[in-house]
PDB file of N, CA and C in Angstrom:
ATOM      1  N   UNK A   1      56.622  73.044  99.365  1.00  0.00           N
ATOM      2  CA  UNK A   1      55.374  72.693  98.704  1.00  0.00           C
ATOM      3  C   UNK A   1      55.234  73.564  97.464  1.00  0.00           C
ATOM      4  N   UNK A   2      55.044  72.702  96.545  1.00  0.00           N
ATOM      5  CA  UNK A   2      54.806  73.682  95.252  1.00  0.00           C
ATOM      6  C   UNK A   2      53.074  73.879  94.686  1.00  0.00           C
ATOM      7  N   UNK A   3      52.900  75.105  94.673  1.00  0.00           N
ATOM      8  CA  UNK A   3      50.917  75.371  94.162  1.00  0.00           C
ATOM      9  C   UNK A   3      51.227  75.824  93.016  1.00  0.00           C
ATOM     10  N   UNK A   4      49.972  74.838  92.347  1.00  0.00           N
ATOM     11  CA  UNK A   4      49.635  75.225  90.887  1.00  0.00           C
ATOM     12  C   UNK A   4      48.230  75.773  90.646  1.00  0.00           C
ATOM     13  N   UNK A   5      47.530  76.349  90.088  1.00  0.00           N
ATOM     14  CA  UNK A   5      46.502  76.617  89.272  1.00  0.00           C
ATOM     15  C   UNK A   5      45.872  75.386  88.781  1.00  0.00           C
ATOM     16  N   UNK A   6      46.428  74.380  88.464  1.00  0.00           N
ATOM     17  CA  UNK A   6      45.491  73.040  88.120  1.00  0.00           C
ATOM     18  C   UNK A   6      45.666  72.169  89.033  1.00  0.00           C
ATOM     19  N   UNK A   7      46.922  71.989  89.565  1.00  0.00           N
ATOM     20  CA  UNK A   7      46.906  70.487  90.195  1.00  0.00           C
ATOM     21  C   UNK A   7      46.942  70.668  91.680  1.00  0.00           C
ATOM     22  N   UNK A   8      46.719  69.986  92.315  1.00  0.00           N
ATOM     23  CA  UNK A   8      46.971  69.781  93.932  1.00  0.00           C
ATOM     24  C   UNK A   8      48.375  69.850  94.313  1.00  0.00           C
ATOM     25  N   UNK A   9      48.612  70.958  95.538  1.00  0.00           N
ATOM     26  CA  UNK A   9      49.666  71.068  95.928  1.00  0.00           C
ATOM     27  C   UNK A   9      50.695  69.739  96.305  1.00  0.00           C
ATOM     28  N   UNK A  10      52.154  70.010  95.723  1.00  0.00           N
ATOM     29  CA  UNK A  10      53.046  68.527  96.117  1.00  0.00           C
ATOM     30  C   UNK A  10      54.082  69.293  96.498  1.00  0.00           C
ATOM     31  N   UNK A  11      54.714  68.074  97.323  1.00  0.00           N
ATOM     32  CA  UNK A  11      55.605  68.349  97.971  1.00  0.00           C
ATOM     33  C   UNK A  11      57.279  67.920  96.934  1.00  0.00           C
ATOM     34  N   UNK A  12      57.897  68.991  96.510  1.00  0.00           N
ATOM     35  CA  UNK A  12      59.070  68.510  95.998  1.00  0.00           C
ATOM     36  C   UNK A  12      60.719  69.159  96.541  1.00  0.00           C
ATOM     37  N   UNK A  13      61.237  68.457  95.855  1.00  0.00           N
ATOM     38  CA  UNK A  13      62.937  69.038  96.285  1.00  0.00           C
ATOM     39  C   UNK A  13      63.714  69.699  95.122  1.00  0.00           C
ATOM     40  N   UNK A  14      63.881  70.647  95.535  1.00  0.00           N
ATOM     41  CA  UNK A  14      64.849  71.554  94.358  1.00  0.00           C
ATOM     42  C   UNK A  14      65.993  70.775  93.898  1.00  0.00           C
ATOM     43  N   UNK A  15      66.621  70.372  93.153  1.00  0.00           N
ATOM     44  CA  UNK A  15      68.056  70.475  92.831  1.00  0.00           C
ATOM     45  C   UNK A  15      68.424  70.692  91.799  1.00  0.00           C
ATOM     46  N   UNK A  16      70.036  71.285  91.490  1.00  0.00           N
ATOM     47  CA  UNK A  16      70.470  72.313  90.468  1.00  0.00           C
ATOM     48  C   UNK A  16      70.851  70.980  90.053  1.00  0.00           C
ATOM     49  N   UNK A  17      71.351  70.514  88.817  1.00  0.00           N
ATOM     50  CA  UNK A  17      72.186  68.962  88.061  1.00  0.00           C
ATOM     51  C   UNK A  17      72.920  70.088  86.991  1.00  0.00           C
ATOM     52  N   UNK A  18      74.285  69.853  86.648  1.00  0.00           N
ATOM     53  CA  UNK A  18      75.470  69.899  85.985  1.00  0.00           C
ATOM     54  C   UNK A  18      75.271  69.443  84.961  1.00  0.00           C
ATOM     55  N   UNK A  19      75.319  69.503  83.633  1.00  0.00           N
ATOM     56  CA  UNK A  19      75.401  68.470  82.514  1.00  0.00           C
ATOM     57  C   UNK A  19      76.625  68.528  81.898  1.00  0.00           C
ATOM     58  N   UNK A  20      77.225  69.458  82.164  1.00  0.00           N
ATOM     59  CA  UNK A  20      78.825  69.510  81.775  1.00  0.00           C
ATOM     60  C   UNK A  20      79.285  71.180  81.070  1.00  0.00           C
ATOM     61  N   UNK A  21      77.951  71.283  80.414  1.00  0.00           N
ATOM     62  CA  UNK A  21      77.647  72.173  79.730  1.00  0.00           C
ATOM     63  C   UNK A  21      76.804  73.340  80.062  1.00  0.00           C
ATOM     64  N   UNK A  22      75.499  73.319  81.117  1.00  0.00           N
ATOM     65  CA  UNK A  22      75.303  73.804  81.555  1.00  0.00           C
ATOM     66  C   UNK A  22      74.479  73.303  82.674  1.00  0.00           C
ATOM     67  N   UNK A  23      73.937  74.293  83.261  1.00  0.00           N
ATOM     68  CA  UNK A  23      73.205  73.610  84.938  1.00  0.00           C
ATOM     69  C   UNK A  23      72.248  74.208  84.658  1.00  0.00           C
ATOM     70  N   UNK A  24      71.258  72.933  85.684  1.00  0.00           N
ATOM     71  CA  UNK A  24      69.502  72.765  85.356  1.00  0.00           C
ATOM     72  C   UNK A  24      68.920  72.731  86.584  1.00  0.00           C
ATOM     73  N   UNK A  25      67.893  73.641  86.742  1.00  0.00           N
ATOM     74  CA  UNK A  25      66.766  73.236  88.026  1.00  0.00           C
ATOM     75  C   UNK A  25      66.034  72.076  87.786  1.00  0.00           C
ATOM     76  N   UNK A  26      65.878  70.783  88.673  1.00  0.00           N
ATOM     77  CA  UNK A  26      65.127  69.989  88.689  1.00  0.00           C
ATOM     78  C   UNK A  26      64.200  69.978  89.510  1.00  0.00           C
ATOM     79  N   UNK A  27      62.546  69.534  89.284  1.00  0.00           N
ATOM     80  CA  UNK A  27      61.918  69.529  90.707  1.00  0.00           C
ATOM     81  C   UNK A  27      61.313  68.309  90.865  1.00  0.00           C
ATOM     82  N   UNK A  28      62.334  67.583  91.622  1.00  0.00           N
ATOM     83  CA  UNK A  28      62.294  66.141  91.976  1.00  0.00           C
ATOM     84  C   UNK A  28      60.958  66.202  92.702  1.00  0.00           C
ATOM     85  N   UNK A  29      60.211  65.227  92.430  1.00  0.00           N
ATOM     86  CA  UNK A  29      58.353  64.914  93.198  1.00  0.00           C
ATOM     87  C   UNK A  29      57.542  65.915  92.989  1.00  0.00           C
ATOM     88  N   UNK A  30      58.307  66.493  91.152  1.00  0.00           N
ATOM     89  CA  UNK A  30      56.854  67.217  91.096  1.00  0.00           C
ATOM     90  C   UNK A  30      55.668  66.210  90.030  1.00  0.00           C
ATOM     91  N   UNK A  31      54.837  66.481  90.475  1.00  0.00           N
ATOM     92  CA  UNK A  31      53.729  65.985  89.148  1.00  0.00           C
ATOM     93  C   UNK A  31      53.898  65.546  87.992  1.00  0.00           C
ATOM     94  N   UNK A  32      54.474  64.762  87.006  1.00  0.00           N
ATOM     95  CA  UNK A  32      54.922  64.233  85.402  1.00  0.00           C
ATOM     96  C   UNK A  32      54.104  65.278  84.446  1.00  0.00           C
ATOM     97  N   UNK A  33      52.639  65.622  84.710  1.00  0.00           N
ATOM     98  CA  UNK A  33      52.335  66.402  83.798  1.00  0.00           C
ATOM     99  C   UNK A  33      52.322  67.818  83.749  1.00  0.00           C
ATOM    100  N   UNK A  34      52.906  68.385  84.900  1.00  0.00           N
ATOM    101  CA  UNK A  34      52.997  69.693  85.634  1.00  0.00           C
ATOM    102  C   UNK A  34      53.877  70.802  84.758  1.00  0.00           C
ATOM    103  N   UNK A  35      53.691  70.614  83.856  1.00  0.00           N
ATOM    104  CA  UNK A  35      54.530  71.704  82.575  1.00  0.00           C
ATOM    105  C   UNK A  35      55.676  72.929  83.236  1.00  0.00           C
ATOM    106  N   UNK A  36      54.858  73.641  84.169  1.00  0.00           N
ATOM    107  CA  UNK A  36      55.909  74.149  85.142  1.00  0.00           C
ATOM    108  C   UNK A  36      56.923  73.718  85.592  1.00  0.00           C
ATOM    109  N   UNK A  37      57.147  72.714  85.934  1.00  0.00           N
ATOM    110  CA  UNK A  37      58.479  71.545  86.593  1.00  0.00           C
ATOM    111  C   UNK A  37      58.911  71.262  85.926  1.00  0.00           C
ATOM    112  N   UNK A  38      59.379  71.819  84.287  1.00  0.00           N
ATOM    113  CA  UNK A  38      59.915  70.752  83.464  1.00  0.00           C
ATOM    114  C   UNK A  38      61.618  71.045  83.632  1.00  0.00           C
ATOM    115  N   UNK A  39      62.097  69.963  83.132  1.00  0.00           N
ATOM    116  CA  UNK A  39      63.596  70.626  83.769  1.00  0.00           C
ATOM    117  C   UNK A  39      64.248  71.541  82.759  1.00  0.00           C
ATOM    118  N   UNK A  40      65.008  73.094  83.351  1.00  0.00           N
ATOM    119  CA  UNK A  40      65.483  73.828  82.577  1.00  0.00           C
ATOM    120  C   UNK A  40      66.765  74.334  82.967  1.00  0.00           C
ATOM    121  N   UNK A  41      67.289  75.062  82.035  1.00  0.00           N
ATOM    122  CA  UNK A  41      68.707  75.463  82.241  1.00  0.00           C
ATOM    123  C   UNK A  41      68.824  76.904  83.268  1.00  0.00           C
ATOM    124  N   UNK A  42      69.760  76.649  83.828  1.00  0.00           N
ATOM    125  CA  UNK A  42      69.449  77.864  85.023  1.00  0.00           C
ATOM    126  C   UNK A  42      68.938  79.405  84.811  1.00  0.00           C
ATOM    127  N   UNK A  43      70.181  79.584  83.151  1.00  0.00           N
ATOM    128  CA  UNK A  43      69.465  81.038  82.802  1.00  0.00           C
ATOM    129  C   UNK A  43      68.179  81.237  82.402  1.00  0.00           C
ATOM    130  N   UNK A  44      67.520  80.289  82.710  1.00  0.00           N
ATOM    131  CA  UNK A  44      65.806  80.982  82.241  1.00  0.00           C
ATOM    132  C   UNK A  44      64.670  81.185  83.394  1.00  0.00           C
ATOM    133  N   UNK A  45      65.559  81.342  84.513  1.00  0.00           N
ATOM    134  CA  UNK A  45      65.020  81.604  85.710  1.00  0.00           C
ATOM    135  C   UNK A  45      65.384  82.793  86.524  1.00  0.00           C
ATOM    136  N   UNK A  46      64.114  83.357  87.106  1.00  0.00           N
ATOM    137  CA  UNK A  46      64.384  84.889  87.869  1.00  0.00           C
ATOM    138  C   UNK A  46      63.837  84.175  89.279  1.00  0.00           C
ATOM    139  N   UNK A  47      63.484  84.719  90.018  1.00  0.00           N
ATOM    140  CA  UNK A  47      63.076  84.713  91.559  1.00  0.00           C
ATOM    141  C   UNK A  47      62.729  85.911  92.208  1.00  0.00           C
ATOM    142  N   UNK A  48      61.400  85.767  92.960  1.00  0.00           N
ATOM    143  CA  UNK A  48      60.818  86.788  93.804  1.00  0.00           C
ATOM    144  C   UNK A  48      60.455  86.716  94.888  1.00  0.00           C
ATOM    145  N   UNK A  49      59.856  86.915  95.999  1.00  0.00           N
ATOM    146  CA  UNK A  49      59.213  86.740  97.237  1.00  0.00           C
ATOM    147  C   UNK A  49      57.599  86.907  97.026  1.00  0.00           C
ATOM    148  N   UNK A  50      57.231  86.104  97.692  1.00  0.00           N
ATOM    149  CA  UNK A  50      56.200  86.096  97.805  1.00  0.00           C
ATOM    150  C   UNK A  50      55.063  87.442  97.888  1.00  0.00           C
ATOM    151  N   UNK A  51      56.258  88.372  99.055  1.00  0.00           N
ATOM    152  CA  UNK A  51      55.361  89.811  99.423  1.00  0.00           C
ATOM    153  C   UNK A  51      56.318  91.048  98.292  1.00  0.00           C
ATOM    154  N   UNK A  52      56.624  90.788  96.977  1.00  0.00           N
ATOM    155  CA  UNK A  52      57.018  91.466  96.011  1.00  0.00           C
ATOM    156  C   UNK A  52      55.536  91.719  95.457  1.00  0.00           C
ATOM    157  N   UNK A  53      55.934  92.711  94.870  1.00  0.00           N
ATOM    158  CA  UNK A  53      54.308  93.820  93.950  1.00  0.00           C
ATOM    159  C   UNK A  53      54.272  92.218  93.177  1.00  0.00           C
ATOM    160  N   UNK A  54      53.021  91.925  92.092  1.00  0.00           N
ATOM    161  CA  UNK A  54      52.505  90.881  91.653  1.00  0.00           C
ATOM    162  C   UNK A  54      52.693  91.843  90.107  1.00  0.00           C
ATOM    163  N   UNK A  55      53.514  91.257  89.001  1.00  0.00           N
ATOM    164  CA  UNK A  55      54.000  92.347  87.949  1.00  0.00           C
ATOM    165  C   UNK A  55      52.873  92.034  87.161  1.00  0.00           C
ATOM    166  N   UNK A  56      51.750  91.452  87.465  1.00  0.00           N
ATOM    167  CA  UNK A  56      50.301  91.173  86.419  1.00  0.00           C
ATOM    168  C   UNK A  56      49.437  91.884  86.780  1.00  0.00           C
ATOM    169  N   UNK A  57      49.286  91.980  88.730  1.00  0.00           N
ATOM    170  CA  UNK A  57      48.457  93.104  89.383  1.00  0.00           C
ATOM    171  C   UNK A  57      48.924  93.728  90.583  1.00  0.00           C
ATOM    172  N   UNK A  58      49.076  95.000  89.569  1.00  0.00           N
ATOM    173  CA  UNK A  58      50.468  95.615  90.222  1.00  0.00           C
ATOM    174  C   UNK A  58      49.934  96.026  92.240  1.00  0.00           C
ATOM    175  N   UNK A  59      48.481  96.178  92.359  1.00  0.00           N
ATOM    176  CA  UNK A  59      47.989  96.389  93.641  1.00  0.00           C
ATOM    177  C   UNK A  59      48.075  95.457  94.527  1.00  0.00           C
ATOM    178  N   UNK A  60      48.607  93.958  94.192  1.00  0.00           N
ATOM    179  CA  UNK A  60      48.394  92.941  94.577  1.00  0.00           C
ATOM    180  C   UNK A  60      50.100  92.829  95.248  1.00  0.00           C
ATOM    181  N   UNK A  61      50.438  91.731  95.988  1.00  0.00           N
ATOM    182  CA  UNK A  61      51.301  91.144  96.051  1.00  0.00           C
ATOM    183  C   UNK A  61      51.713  89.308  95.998  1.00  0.00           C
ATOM    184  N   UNK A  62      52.701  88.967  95.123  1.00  0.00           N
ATOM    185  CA  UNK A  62      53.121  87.341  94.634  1.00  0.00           C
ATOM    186  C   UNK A  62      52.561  87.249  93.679  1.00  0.00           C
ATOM    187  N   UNK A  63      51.175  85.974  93.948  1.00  0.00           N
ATOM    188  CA  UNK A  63      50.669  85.730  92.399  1.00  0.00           C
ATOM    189  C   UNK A  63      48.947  85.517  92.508  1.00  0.00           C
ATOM    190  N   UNK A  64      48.154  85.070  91.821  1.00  0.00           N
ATOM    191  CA  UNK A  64      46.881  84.286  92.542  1.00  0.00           C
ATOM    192  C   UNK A  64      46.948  83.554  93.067  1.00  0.00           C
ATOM    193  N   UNK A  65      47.895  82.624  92.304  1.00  0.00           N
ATOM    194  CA  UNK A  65      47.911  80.791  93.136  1.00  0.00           C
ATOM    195  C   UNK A  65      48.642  81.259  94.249  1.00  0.00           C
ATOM    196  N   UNK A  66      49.275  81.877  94.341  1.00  0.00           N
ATOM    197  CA  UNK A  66      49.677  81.973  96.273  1.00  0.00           C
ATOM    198  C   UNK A  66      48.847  82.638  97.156  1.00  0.00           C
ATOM    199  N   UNK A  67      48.313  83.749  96.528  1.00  0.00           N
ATOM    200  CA  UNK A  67      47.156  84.429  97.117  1.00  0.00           C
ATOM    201  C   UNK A  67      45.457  83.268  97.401  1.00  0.00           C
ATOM    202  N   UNK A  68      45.470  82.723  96.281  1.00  0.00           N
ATOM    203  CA  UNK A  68      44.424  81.625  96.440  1.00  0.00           C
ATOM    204  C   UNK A  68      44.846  80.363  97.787  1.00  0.00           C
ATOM    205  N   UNK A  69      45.978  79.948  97.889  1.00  0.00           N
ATOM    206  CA  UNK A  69      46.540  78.666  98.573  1.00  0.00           C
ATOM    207  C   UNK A  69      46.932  78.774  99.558  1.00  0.00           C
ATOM    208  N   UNK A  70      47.675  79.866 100.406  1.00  0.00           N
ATOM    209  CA  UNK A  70      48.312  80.482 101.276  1.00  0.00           C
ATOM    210  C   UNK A  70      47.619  81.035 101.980  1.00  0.00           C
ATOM    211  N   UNK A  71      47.974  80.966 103.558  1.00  0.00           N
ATOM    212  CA  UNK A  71      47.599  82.050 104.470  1.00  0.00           C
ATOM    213  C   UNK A  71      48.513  83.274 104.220  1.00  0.00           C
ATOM    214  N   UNK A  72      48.186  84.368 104.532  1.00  0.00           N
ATOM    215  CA  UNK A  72      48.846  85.643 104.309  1.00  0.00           C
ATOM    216  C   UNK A  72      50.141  85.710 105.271  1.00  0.00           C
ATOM    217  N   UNK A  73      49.656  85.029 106.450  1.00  0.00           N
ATOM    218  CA  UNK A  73      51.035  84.999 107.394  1.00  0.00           C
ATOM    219  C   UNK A  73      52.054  84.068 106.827  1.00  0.00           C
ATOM    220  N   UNK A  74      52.076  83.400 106.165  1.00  0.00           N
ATOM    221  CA  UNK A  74      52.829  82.503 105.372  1.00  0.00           C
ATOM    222  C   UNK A  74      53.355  83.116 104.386  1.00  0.00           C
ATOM    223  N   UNK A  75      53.153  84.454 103.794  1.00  0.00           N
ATOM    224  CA  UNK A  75      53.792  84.981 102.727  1.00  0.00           C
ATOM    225  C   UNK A  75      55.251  85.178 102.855  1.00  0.00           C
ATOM    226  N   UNK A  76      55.519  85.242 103.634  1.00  0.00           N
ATOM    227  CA  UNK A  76      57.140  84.910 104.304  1.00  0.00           C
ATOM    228  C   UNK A  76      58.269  83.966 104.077  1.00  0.00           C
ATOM    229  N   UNK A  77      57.245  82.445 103.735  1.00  0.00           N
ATOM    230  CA  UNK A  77      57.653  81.611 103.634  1.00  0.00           C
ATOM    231  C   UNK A  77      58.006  81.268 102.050  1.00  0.00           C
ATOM    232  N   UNK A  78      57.307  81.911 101.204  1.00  0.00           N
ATOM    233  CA  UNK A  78      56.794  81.686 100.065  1.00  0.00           C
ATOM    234  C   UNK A  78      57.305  82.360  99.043  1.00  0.00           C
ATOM    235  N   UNK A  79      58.050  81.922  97.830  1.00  0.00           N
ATOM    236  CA  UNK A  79      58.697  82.590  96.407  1.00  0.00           C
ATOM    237  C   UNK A  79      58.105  82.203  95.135  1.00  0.00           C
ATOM    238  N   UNK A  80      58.424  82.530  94.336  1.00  0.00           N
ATOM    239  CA  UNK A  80      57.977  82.646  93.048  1.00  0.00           C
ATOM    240  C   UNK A  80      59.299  82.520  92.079  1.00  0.00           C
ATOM    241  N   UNK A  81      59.291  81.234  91.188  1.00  0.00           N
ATOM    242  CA  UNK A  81      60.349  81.378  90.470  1.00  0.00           C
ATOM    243  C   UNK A  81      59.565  81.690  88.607  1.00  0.00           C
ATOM    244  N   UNK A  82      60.242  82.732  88.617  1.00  0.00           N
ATOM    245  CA  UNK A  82      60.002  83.256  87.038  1.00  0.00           C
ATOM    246  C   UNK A  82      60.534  82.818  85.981  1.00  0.00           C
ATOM    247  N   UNK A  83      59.801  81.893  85.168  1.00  0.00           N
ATOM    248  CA  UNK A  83      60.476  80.701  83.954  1.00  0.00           C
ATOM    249  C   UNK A  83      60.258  81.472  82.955  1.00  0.00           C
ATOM    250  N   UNK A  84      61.353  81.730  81.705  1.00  0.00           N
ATOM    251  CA  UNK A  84      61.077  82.044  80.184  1.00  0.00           C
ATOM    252  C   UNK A  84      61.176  80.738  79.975  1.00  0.00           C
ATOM    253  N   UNK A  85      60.119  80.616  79.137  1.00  0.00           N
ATOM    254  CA  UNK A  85      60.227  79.296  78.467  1.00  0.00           C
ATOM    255  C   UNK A  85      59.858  79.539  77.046  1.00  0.00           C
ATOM    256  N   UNK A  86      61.148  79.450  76.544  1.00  0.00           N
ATOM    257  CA  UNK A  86      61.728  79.837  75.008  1.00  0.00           C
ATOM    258  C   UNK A  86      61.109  79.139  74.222  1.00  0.00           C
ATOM    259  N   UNK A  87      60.872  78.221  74.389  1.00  0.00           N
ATOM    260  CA  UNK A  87      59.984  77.090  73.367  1.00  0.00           C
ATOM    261  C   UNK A  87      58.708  77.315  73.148  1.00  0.00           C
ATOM    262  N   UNK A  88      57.801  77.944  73.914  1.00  0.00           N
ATOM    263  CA  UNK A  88      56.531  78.265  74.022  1.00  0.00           C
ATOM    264  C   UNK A  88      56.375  79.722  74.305  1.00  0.00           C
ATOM    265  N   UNK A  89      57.338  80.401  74.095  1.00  0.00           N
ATOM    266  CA  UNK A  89      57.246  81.753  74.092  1.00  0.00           C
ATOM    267  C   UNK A  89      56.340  82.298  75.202  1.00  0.00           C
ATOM    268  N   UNK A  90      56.531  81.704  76.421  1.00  0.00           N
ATOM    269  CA  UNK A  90      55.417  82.329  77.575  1.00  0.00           C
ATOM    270  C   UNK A  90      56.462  82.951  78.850  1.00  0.00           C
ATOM    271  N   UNK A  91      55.652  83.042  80.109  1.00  0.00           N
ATOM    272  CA  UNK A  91      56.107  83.018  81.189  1.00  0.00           C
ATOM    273  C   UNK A  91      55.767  82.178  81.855  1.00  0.00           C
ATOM    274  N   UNK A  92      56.287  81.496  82.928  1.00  0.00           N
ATOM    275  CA  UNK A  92      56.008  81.041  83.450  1.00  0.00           C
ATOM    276  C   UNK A  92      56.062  81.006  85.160  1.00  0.00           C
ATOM    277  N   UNK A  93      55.095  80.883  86.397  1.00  0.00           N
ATOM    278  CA  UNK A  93      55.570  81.166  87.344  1.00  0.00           C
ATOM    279  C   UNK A  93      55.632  79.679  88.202  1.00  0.00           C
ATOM    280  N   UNK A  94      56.485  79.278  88.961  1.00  0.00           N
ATOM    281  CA  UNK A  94      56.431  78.180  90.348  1.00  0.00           C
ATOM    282  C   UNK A  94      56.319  79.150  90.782  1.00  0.00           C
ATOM    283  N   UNK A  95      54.938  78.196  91.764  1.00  0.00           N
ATOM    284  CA  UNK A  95      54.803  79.154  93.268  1.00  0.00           C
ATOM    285  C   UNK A  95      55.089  77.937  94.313  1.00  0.00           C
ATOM    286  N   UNK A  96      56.278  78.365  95.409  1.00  0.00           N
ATOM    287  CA  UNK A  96      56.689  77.611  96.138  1.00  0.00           C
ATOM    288  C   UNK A  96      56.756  77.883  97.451  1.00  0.00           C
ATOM    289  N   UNK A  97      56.804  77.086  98.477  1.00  0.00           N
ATOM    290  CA  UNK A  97      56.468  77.992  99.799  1.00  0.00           C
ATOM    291  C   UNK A  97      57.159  76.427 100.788  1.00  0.00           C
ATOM    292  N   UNK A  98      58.275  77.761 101.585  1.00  0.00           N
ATOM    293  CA  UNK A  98      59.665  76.843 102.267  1.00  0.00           C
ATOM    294  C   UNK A  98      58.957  76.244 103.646  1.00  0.00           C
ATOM    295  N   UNK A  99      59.783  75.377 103.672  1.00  0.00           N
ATOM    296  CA  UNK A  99      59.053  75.067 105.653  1.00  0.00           C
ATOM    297  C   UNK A  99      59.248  76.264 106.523  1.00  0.00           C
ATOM    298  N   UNK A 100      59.988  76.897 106.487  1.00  0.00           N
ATOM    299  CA  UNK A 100      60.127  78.316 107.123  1.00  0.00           C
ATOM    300  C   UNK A 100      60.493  79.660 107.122  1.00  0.00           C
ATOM    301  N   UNK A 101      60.393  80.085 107.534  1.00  0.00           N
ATOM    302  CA  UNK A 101      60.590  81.597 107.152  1.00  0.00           C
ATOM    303  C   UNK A 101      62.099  81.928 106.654  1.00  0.00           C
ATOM    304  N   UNK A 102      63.306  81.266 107.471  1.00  0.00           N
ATOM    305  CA  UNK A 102      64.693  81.326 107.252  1.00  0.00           C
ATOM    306  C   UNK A 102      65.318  80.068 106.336  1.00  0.00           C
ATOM    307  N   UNK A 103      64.558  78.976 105.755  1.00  0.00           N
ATOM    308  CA  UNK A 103      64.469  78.228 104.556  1.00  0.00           C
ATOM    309  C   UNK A 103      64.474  78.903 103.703  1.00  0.00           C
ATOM    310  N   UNK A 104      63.188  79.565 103.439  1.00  0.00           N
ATOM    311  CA  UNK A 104      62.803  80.724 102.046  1.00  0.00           C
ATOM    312  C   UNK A 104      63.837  81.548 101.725  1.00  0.00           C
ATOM    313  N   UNK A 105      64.383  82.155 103.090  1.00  0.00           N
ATOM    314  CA  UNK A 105      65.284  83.443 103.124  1.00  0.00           C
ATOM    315  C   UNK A 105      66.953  82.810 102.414  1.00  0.00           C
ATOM    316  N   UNK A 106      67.088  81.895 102.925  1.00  0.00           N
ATOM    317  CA  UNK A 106      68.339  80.944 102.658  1.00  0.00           C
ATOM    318  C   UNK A 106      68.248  80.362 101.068  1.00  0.00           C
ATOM    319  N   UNK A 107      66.924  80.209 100.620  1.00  0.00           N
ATOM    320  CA  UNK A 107      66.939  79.622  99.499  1.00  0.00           C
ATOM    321  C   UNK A 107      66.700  81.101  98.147  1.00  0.00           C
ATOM    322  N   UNK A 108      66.465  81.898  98.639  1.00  0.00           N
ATOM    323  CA  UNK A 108      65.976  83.179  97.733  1.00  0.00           C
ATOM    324  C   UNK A 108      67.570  83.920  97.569  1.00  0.00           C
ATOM    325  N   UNK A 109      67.665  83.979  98.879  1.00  0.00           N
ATOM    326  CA  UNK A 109      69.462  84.974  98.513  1.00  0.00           C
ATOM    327  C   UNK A 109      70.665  83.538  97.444  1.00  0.00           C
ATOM    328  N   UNK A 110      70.335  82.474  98.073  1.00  0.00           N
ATOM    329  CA  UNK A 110      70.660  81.653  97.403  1.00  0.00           C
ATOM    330  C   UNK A 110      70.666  81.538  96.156  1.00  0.00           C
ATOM    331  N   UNK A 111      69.480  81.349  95.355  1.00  0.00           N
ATOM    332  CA  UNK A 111      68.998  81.531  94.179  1.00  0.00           C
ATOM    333  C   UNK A 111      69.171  82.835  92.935  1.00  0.00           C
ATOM    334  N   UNK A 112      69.260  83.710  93.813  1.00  0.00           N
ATOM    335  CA  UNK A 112      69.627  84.973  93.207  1.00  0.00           C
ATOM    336  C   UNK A 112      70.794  84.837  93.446  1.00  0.00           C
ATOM    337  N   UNK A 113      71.892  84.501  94.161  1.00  0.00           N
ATOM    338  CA  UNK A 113      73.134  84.471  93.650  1.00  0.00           C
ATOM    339  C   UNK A 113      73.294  83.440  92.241  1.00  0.00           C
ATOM    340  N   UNK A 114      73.050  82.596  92.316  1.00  0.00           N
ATOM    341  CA  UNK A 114      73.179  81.662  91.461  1.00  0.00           C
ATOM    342  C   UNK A 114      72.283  81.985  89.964  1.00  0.00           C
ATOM    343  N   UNK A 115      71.388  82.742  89.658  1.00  0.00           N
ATOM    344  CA  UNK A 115      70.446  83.311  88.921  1.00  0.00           C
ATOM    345  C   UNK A 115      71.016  84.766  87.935  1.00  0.00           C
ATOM    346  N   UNK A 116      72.147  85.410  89.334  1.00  0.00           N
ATOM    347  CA  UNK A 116      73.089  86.756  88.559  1.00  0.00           C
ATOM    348  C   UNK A 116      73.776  86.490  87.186  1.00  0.00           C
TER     349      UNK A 116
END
């Protein structure tokens, strides 16, 4: 499930796509206007856990929108992928949260390999 700050939580599917040239996160069933989901090339993505310090408030842990959407026992389940988005000179965060605790875990070591 992916939470946003504007829109109602949806349910989507990760996948990496090849273009020959380089490889892209897609997030198949996310929202069309969801600016976060747009598709990008792998190097402009970091990854965190959910129960990582929050690098905006450092007392905090994840983000608001997970802190707002989430039960706390669920923080387990739940990552944060960190977008540069070069075009708009911002940051950007997905907040995403796995069906389970060893989903998340499988998809985070995952991701950070693929992210090095």
């Amino acid at each position: 499930v992916k939470f946003s700050a504007s829109l109602p939580p949806s349910r989507i599917t990760i996948v990496m796509r090849s273009t020959g040239r380089t490889e892209e996160l897609v997030f198949e069933g996310a929202d069309p206007k969801d600016p976060e989901c747009a598709t990008r090339p792998l190097t402009s993505f970091k990854i965190r856990r959910a129960t990582d310090p929050d690098p905006d408030v450092k007392h905090f842990a994840g983000t608001k929108v997970l802190r707002d959407n989430i039960d706390p026992r669920d923080a387990m389940k739940a990552f944060i992928f960190e977008v540069k988005d070069t075009s708009a000179g911002v940051k950007l965060n997905i907040n995403v949260q796995a069906e389970s605790e060893n989903d998340a875990e499988k998809m985070i070591v995952g991701f950070r390999l693929l992210f090095a």
